[in-house]
PDB file of N, CA and C in Angstrom:
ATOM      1  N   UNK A   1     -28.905  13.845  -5.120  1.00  0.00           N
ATOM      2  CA  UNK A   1     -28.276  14.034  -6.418  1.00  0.00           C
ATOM      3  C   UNK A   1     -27.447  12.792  -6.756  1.00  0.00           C
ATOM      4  N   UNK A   2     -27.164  12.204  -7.698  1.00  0.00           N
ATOM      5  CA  UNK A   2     -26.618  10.943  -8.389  1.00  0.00           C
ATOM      6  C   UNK A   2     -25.580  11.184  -8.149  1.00  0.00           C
ATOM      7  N   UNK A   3     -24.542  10.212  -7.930  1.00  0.00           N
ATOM      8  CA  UNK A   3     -23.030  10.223  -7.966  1.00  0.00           C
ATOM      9  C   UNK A   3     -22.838   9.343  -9.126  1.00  0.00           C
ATOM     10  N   UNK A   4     -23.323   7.939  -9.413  1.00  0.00           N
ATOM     11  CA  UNK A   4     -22.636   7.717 -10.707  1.00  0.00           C
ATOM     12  C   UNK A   4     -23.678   8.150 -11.828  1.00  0.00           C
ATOM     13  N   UNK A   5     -23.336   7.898 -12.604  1.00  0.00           N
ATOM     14  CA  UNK A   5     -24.315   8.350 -13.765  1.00  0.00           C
ATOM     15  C   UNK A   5     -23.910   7.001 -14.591  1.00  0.00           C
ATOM     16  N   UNK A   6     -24.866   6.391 -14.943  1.00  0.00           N
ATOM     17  CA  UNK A   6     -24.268   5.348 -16.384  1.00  0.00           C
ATOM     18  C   UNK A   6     -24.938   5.623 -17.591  1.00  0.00           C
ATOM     19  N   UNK A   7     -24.027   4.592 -18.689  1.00  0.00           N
ATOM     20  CA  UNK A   7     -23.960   5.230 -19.737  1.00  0.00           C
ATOM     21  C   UNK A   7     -25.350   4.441 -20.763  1.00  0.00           C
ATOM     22  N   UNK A   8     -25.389   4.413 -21.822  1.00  0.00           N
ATOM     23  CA  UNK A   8     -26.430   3.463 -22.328  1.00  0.00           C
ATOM     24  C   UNK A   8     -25.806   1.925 -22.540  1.00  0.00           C
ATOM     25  N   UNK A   9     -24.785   1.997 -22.682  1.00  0.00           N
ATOM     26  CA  UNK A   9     -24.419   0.004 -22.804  1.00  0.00           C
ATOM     27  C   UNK A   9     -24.354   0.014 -21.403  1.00  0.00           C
ATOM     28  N   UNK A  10     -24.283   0.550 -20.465  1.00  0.00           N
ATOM     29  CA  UNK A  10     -23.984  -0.136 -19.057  1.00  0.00           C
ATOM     30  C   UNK A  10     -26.091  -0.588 -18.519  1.00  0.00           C
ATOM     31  N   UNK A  11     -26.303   0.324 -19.048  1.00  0.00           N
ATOM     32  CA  UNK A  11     -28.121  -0.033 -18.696  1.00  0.00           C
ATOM     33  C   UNK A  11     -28.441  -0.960 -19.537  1.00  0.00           C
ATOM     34  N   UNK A  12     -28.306  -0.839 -20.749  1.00  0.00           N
ATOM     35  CA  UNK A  12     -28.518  -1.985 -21.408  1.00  0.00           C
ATOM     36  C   UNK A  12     -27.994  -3.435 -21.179  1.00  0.00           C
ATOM     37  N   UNK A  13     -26.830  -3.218 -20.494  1.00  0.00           N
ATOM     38  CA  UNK A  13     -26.105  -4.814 -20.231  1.00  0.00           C
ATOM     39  C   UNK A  13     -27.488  -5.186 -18.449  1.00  0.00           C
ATOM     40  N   UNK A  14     -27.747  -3.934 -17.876  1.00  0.00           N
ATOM     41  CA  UNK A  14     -28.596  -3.670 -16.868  1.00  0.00           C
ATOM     42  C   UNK A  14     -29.685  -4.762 -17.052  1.00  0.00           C
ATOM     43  N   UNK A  15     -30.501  -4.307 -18.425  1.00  0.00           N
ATOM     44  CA  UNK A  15     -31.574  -4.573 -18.527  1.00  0.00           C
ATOM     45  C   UNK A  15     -31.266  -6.463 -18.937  1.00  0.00           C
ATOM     46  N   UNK A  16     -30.422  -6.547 -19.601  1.00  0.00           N
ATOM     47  CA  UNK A  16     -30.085  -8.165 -20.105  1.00  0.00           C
ATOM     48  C   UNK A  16     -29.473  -8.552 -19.150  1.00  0.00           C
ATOM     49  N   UNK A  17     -29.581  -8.173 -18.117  1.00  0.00           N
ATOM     50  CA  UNK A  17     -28.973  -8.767 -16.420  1.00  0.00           C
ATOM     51  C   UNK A  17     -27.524  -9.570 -16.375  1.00  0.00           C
ATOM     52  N   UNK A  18     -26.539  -8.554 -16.896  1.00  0.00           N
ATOM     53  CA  UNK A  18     -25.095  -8.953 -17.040  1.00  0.00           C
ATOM     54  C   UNK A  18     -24.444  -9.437 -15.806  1.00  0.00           C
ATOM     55  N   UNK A  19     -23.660 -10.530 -15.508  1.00  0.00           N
ATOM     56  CA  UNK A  19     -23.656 -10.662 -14.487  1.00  0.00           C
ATOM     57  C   UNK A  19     -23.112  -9.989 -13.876  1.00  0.00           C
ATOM     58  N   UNK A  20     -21.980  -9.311 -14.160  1.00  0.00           N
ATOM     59  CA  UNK A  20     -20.644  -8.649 -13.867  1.00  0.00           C
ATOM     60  C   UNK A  20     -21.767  -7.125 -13.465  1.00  0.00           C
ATOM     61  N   UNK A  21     -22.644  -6.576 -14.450  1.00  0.00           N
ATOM     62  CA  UNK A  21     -23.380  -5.528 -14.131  1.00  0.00           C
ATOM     63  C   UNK A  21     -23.811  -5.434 -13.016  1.00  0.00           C
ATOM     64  N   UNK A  22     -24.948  -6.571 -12.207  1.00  0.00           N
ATOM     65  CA  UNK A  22     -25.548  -6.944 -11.703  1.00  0.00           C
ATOM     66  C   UNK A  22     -25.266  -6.911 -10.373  1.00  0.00           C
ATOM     67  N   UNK A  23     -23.567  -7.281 -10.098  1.00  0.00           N
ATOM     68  CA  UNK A  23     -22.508  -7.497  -9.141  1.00  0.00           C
ATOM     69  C   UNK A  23     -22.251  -5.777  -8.987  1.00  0.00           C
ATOM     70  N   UNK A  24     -22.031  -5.235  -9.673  1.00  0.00           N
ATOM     71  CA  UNK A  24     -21.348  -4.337  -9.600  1.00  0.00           C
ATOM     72  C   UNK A  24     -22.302  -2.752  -9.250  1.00  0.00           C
ATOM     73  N   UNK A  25     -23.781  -3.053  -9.393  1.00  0.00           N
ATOM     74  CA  UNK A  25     -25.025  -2.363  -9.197  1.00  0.00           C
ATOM     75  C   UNK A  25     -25.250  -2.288  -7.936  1.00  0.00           C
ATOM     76  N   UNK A  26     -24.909  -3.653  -7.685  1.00  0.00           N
ATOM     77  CA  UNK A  26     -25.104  -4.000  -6.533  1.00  0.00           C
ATOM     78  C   UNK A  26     -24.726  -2.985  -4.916  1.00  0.00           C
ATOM     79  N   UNK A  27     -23.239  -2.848  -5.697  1.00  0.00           N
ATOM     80  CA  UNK A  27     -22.348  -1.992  -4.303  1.00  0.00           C
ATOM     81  C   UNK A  27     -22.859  -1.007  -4.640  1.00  0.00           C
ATOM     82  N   UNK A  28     -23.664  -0.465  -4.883  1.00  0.00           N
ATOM     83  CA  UNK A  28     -24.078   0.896  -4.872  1.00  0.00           C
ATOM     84  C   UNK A  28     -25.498   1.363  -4.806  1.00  0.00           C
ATOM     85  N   UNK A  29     -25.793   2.211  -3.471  1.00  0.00           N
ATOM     86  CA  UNK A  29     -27.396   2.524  -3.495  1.00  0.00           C
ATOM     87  C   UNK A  29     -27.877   3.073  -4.684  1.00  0.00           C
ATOM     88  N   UNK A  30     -29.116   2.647  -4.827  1.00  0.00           N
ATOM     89  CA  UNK A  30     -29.696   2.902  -5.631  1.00  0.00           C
ATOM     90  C   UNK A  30     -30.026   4.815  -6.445  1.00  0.00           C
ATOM     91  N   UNK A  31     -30.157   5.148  -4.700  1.00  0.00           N
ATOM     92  CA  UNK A  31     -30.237   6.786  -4.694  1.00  0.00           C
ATOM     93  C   UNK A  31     -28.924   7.733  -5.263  1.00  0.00           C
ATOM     94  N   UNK A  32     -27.775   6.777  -5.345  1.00  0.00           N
ATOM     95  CA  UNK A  32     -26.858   7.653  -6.307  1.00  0.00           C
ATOM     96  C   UNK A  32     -26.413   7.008  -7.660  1.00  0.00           C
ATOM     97  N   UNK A  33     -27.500   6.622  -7.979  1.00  0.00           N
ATOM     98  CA  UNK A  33     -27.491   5.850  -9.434  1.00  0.00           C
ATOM     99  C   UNK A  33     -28.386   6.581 -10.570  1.00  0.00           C
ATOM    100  N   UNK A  34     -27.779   7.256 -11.666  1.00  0.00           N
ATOM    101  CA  UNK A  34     -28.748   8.021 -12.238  1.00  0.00           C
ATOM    102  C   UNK A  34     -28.550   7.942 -13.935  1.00  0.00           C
ATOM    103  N   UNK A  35     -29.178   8.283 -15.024  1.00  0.00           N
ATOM    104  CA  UNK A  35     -28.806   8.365 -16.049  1.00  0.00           C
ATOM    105  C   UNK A  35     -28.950   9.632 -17.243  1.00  0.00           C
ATOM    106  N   UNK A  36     -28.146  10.285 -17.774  1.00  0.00           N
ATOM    107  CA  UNK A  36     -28.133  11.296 -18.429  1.00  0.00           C
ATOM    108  C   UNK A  36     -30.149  11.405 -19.315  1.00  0.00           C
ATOM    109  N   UNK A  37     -30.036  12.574 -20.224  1.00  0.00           N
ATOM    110  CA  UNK A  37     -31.335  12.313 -20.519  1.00  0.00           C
ATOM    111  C   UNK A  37     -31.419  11.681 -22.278  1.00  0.00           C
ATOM    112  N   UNK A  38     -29.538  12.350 -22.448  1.00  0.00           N
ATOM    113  CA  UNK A  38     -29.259  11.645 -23.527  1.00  0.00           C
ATOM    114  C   UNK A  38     -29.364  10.164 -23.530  1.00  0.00           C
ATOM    115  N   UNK A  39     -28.903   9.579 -22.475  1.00  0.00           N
ATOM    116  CA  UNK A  39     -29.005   7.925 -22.136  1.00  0.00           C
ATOM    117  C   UNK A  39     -30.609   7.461 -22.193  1.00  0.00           C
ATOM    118  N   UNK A  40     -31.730   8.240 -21.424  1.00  0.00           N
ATOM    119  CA  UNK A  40     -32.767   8.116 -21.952  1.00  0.00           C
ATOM    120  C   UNK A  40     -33.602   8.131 -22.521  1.00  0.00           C
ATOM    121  N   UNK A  41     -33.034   8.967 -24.082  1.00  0.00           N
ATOM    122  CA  UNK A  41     -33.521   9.096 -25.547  1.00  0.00           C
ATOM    123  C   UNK A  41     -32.861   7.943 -25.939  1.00  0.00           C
ATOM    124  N   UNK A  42     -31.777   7.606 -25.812  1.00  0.00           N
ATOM    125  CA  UNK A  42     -30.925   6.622 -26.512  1.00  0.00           C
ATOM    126  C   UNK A  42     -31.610   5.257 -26.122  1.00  0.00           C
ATOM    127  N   UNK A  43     -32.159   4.832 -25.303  1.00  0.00           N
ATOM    128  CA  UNK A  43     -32.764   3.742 -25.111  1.00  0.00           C
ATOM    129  C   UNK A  43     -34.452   3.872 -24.972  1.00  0.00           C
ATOM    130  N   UNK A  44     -34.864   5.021 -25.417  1.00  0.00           N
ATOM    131  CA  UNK A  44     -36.330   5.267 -25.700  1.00  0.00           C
ATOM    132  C   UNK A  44     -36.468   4.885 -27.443  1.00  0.00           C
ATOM    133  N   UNK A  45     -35.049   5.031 -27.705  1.00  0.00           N
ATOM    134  CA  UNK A  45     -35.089   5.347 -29.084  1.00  0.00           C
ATOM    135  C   UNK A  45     -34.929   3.796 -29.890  1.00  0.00           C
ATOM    136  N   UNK A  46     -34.333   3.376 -29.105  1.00  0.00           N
ATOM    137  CA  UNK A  46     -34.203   1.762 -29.142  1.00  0.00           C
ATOM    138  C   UNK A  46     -35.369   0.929 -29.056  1.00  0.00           C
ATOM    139  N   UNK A  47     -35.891   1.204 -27.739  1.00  0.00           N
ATOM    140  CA  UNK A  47     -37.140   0.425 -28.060  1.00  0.00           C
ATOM    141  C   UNK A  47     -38.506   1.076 -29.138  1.00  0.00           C
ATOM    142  N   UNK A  48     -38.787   1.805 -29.797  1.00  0.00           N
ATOM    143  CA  UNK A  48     -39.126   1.980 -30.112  1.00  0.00           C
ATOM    144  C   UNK A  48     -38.881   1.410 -31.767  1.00  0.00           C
ATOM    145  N   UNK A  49     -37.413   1.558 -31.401  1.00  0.00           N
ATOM    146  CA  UNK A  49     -37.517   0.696 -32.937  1.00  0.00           C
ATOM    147  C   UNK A  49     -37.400  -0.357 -33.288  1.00  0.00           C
ATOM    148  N   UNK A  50     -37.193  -1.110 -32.013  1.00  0.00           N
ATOM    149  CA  UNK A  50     -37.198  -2.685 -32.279  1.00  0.00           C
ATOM    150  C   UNK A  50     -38.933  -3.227 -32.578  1.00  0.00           C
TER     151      UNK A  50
END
């Protein structure tokens, strides 16, 4: 089960490989890294309309 959950600007800074993000992704396994499903309409919804 996920312990952090992030939000949609934190994936999005994710995806544009922020550095500070990147660093900070880092300290944390992957397996408690998760994202709402609202977060994944919100950036389904994005690309779709770009």
């Amino acid at each position: 089960m996920p312990i952090d959950i992030l939000d949609t600007n934190t994936v999005s800074h994710l995806f544009r490989r922020h550095p500070n993000v990147l660093i900070n992704i880092q300290q944390v396994k992957l397996s408690d890294i998760g994202i709402s499903s609202i977060t994944e309409a919100e950036l389904l919804y994005g690309m779709v309309k770009r």
